[in-house]
Protein backbone atom coordinates (compact mmCIF):
# COMPACT_ATOMS: atom_id res chain seq x y z
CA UNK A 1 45.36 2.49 -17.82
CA UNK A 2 42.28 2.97 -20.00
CA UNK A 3 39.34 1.19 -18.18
CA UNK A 4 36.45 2.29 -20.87
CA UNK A 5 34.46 -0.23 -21.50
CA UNK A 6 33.68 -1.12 -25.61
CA UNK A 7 31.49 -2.51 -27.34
CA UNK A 8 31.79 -4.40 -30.80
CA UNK A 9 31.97 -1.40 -32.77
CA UNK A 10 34.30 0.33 -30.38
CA UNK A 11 31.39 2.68 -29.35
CA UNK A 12 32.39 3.38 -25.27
CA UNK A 13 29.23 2.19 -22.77
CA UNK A 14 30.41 3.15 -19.54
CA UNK A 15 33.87 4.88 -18.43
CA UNK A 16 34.14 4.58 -15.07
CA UNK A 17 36.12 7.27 -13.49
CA UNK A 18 35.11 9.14 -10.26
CA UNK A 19 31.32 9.06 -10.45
CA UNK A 20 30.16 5.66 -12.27
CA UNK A 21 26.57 6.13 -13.78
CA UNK A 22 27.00 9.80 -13.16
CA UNK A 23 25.83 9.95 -9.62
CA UNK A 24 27.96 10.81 -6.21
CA UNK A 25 29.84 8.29 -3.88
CA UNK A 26 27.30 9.51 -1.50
CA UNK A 27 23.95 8.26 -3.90
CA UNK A 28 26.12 4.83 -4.47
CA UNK A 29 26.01 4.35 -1.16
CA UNK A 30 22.93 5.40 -0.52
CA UNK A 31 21.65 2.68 -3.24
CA UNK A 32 24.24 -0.15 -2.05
CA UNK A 33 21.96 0.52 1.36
CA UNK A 34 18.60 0.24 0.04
CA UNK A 35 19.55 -2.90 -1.85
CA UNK A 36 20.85 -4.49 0.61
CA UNK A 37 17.98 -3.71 3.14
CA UNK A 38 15.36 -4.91 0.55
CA UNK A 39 17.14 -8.40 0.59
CA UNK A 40 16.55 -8.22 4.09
CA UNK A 41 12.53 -7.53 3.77
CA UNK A 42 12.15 -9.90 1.65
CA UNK A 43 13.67 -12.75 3.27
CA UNK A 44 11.45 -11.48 6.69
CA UNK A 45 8.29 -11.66 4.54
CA UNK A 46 9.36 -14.55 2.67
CA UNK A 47 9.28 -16.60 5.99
CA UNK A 48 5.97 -15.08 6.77
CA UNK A 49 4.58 -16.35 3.52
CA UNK A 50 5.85 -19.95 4.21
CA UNK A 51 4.34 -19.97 7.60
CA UNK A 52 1.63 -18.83 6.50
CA UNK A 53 0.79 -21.21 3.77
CA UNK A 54 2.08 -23.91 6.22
CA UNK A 55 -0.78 -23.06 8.79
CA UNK A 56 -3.24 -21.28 6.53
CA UNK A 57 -6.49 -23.31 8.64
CA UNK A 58 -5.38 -21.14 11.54
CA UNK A 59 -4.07 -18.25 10.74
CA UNK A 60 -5.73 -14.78 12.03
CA UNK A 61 -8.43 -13.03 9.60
CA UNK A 62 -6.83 -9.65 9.19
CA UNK A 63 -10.49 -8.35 9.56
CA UNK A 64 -11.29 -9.47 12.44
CA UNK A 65 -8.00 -8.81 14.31
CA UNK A 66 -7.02 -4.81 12.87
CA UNK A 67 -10.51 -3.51 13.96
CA UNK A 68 -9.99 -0.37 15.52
CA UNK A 69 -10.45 3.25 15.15
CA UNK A 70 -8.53 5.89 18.24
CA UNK A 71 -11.63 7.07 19.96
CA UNK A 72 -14.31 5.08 18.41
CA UNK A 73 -15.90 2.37 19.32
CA UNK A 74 -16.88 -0.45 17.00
CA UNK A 75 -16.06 -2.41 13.91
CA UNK A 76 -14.09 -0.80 11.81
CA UNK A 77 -12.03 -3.54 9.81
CA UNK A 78 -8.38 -1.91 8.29
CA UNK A 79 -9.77 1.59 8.15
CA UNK A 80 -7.05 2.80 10.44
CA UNK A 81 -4.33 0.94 8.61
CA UNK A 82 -5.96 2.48 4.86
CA UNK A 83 -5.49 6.13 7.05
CA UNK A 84 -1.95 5.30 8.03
CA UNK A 85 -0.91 3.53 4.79
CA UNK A 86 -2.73 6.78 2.90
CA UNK A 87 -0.25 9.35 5.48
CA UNK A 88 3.26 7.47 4.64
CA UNK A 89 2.49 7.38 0.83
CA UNK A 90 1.07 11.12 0.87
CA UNK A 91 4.74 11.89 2.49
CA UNK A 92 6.83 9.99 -0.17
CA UNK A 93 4.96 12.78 -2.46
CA UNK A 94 6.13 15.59 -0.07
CA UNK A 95 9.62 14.84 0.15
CA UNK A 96 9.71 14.37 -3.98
CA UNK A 97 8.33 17.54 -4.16
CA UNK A 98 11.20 19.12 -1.72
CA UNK A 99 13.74 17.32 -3.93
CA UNK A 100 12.42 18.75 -6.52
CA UNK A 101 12.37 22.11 -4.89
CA UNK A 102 15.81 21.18 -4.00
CA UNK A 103 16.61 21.24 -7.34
CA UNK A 104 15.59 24.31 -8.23
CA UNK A 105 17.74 25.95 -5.26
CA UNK A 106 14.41 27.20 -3.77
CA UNK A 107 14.76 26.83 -0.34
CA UNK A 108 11.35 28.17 1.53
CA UNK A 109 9.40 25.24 -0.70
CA UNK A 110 11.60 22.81 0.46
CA UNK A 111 11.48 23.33 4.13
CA UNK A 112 7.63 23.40 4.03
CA UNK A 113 7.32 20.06 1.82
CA UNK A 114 10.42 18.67 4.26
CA UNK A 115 7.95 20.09 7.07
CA UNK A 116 4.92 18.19 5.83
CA UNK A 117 7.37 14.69 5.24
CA UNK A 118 8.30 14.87 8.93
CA UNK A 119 4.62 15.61 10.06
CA UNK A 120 3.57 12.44 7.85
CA UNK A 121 6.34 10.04 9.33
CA UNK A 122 5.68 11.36 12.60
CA UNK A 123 1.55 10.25 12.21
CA UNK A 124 2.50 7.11 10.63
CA UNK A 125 4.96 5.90 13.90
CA UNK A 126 2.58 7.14 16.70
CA UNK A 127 -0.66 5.13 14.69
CA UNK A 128 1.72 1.80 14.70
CA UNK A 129 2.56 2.50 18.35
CA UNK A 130 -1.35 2.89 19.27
CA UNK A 131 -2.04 -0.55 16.83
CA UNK A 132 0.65 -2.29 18.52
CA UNK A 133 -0.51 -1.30 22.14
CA UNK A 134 -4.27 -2.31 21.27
CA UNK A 135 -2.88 -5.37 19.35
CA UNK A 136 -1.23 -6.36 22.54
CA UNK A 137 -4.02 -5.72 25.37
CA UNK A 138 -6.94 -7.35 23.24
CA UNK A 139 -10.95 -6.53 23.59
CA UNK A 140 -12.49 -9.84 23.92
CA UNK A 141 -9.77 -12.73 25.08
CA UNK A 142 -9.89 -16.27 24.88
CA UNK A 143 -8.63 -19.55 26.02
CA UNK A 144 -6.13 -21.77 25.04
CA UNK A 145 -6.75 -25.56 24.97
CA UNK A 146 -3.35 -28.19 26.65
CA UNK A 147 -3.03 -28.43 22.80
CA UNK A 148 -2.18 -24.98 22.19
CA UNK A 149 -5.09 -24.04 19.94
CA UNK A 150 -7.27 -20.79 20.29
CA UNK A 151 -10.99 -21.16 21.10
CA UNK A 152 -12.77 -17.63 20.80
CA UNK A 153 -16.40 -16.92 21.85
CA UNK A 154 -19.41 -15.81 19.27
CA UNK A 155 -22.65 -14.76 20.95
CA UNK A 156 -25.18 -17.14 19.38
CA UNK A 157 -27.88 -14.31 18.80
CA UNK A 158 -25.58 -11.72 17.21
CA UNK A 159 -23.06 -13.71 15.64
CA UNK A 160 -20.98 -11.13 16.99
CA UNK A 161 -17.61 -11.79 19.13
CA UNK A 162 -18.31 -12.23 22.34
CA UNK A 163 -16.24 -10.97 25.12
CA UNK A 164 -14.92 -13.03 28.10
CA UNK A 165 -15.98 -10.29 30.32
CA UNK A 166 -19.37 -10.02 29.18
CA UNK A 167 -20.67 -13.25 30.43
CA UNK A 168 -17.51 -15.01 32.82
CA UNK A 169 -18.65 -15.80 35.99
CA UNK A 170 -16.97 -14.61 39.54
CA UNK A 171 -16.04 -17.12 41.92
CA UNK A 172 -15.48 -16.15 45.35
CA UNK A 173 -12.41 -17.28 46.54
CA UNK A 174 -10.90 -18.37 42.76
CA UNK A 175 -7.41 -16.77 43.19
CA UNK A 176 -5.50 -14.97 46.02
CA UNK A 177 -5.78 -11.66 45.52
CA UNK A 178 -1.70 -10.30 46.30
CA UNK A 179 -1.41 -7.09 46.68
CA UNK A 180 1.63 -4.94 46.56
CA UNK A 181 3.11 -5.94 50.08
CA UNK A 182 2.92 -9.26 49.54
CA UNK A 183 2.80 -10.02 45.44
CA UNK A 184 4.16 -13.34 45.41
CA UNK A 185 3.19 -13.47 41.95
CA UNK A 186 5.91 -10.80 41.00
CA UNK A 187 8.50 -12.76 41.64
CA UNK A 188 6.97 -16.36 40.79
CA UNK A 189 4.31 -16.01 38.01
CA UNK A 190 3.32 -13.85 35.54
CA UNK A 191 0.69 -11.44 35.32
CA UNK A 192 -2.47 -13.12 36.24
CA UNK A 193 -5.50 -12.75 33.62
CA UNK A 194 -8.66 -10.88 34.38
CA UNK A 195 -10.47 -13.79 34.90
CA UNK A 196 -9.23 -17.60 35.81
CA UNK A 197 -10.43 -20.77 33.63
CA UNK A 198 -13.13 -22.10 35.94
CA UNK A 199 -14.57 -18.91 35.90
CA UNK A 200 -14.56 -18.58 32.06
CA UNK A 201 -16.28 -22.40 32.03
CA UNK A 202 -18.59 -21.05 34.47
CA UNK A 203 -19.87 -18.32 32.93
CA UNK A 204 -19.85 -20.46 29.66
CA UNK A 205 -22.29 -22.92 31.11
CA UNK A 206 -24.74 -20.57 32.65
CA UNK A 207 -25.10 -18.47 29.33
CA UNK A 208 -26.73 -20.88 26.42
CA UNK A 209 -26.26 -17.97 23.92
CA UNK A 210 -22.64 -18.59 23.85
CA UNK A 211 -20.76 -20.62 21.50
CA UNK A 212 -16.80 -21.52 20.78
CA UNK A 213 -15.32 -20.37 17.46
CA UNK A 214 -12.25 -22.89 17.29
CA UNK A 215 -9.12 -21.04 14.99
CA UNK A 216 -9.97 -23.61 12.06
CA UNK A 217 -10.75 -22.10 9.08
CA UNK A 218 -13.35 -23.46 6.53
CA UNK A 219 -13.63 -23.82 2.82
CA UNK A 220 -15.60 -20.61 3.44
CA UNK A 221 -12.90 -18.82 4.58
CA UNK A 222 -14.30 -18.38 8.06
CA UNK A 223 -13.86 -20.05 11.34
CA UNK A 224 -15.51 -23.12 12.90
CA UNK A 225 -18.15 -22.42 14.95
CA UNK A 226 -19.01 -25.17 17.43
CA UNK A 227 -22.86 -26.38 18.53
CA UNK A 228 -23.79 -26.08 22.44
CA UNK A 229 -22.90 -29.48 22.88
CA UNK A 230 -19.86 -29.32 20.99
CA UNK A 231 -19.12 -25.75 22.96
CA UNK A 232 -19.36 -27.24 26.46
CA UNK A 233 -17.97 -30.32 25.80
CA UNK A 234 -14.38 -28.52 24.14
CA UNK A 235 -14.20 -25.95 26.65
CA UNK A 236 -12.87 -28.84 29.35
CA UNK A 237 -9.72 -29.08 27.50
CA UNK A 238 -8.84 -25.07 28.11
CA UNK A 239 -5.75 -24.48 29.88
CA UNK A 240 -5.21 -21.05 29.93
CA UNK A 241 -7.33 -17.75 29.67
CA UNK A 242 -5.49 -15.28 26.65
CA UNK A 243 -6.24 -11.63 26.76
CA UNK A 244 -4.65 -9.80 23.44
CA UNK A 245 -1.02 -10.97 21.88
CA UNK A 246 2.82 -11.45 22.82
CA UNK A 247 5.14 -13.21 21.97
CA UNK A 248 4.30 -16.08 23.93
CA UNK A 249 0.05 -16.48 23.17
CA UNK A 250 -2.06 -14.77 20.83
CA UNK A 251 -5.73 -14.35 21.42
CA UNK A 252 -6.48 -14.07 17.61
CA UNK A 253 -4.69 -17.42 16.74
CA UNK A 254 -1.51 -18.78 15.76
CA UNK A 255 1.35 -17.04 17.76
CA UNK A 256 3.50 -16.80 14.98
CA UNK A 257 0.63 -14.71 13.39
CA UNK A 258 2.23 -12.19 16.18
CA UNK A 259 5.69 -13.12 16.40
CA UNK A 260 6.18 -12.29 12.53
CA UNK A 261 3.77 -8.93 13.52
CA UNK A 262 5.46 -7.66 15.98
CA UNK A 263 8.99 -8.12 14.22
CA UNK A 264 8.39 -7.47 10.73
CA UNK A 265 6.20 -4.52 11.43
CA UNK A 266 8.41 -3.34 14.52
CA UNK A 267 11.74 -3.50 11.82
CA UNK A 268 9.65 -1.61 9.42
CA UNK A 269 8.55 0.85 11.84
CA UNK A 270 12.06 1.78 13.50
CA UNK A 271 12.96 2.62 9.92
CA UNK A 272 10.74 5.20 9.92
CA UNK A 273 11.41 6.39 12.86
CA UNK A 274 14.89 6.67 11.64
CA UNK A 275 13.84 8.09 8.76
CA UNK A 276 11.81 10.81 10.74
CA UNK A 277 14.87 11.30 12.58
CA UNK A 278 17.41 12.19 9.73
CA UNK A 279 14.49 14.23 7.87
CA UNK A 280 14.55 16.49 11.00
CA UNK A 281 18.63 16.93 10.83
CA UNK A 282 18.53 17.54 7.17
CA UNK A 283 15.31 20.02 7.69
CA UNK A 284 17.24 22.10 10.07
CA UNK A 285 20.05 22.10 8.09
CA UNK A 286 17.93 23.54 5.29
CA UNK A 287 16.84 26.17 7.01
CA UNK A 288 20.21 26.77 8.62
CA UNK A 289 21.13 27.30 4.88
CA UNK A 290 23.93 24.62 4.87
CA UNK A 291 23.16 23.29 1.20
CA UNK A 292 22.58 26.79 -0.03
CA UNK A 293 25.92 27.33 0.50
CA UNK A 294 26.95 24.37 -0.51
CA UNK A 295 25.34 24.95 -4.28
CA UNK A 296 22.98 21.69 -4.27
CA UNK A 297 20.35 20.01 -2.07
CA UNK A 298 21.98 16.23 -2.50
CA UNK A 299 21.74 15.01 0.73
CA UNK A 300 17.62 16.19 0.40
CA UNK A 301 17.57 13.64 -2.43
CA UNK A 302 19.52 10.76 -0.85
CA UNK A 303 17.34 11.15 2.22
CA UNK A 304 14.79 10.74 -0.14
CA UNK A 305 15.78 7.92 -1.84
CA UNK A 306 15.95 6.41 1.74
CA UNK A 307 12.23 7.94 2.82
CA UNK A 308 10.78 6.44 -0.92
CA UNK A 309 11.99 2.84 0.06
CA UNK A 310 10.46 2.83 3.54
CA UNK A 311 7.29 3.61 1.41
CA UNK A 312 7.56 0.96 -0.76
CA UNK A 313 8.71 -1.77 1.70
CA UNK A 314 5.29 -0.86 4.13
CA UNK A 315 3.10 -0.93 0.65
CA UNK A 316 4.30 -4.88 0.34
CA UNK A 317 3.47 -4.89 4.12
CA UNK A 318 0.35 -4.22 3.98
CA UNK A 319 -0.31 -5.93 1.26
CA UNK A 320 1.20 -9.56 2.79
CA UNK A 321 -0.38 -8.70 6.64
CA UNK A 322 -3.55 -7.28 5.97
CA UNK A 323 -4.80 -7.90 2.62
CA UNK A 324 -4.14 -11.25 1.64
């Protein structure tokens, strides 16, 4: 049965057959995949959006949470996300030029541009592990009020953050300190903070250059920074002291600032990791000579196709966690 496809003047648009818009069952796939796995980004960041607008007067600054550089110390707001972002999308060029080279049946320029693709993903995963370890220990902590909100500490004379550690107070006898033989906290609390609440008020109180920065964001786009008076009279209702982000509390602000963090970017990164994965296979199969003798480089170019989304999905990303 004749399954060609006509238009009004009989002129054929499509015929079907064994390889529908001229490309393999394996490239179909390959697409049916991507599509698919787009509709599932964009649902994830389409929630993140919507919470986002729904609690836009607390949500996290991106500046002031993404701050840090591997071995330096300082402010360095999304320079190490730019270096990372700048490594995946310098890789997307690599592996289009080994498809390219693929193309052209020249092997040695594909397994150094395959090479460089793997190097790139490699970077990019080991940079989101080290952000997602810092993201999750903190630098400067908090407390959280019985209401659940974030109140962060500003150093009146700077106008800097100000870390718990550098003025909290020690009070002798404050908490039992367990030790491994006994550590009845192992079994019936969590992991206790560095410091306690009373000792956070404490040191509050005795240093006048200290102010609270509640999570509320002004017209201004910055957060509300409280008077002395206000300061000590807001830092009775803390409840708990917060040192970095889980899934639980979130020193920086809302918690689903870090629930949709930690999942969205986590997804995103175990994709590359994947990714990194099958690029090695297929790079050792290159050099191995398996598509040489096979006549083409195809599965370079679906791999591709594969590596180019994971590009484009962490370029809308960024955009949604860190720019806007």
């Amino acid at each position: 049965m004749d399954t060609t496809v006509t238009t009004g003047a009989d002129e054929p648009v499509w015929g079907g057959g064994n390889r529908p818009l001229n490309a393999s069952y394996g490239k179909l796939m390959m697409w049916f995949f991507i599509v698919s796995d787009a509709l599932t980004f964009s649902g994830f960041l389409a929630a993140y959006g919507f919470s986002r607008f729904k609690f836009i007067e607390t949500w996290p600054i991106a500046d002031e949470v993404f701050t840090h550089v591997p071995f330096f110390h300082g402010n360095f707001p999304m320079y190490y996300v730019a270096f990372m972002t700048f490594v995946l999308i310098m890789s997307s060029v690599t592996m289009v030029l080994a498809v390219d080279a693929g193309h052209r049946m020249m092997k040695n320029k594909v397994i150094i541009y395959m090479f460089l693709t793997i190097i790139g993903g490699a970077i990019f995963v080991g940079s989101q592990a080290w952000e997602w370890a810092t993201f999750i220990r903190g630098d400067y902590g908090a407390v959280e009020t019985k209401g659940g909100r974030i109140l962060q500490f500003v150093n009146a004379e700077t106008g800097e953050r100000a870390a718990i550690a550098d003025f909290a107070a020690t009070i002798p006898g404050e908490r039992t300190q367990h030790e491994s033989a006994k550590g009845l906290w192992f079994a019936d609390e969590s992991s206790l903070p560095t410091f306690t609440v009373n000792e956070v008020a404490e040191g509050l109180r005795a240093n006048p250059n200290i102010l609270i920065r509640t999570e509320q964001i002004t017209a201004e786009g910055e957060k509300t920074l409280l008077s002395r008076p206000e300061t000590l009279d807001r830092i009775k209702d803390a409840k708990y002291v917060v040192e970095g982000a889980n899934l639980v509390r979130n020193e920086y602000g809302s918690r689903l600032f870090a629930d949709f963090f930690f999942f969205i970017t986590g997804f995103h990164g175990f994709h590359v990791f994947s990714g990194v994965v099958i690029n090695i296979i297929i790079f050792f199969n290159v050099i191995l000579g398996t598509y040489e003798r096979r006549g083409h480089y195809e599965m370079v170019e679906k791999v591709g196709l594969y590596w180019h989304f994971v590009d484009l999905v962490w370029v809308f990303v960024f955009t949604f966690f860190y720019l806007v």
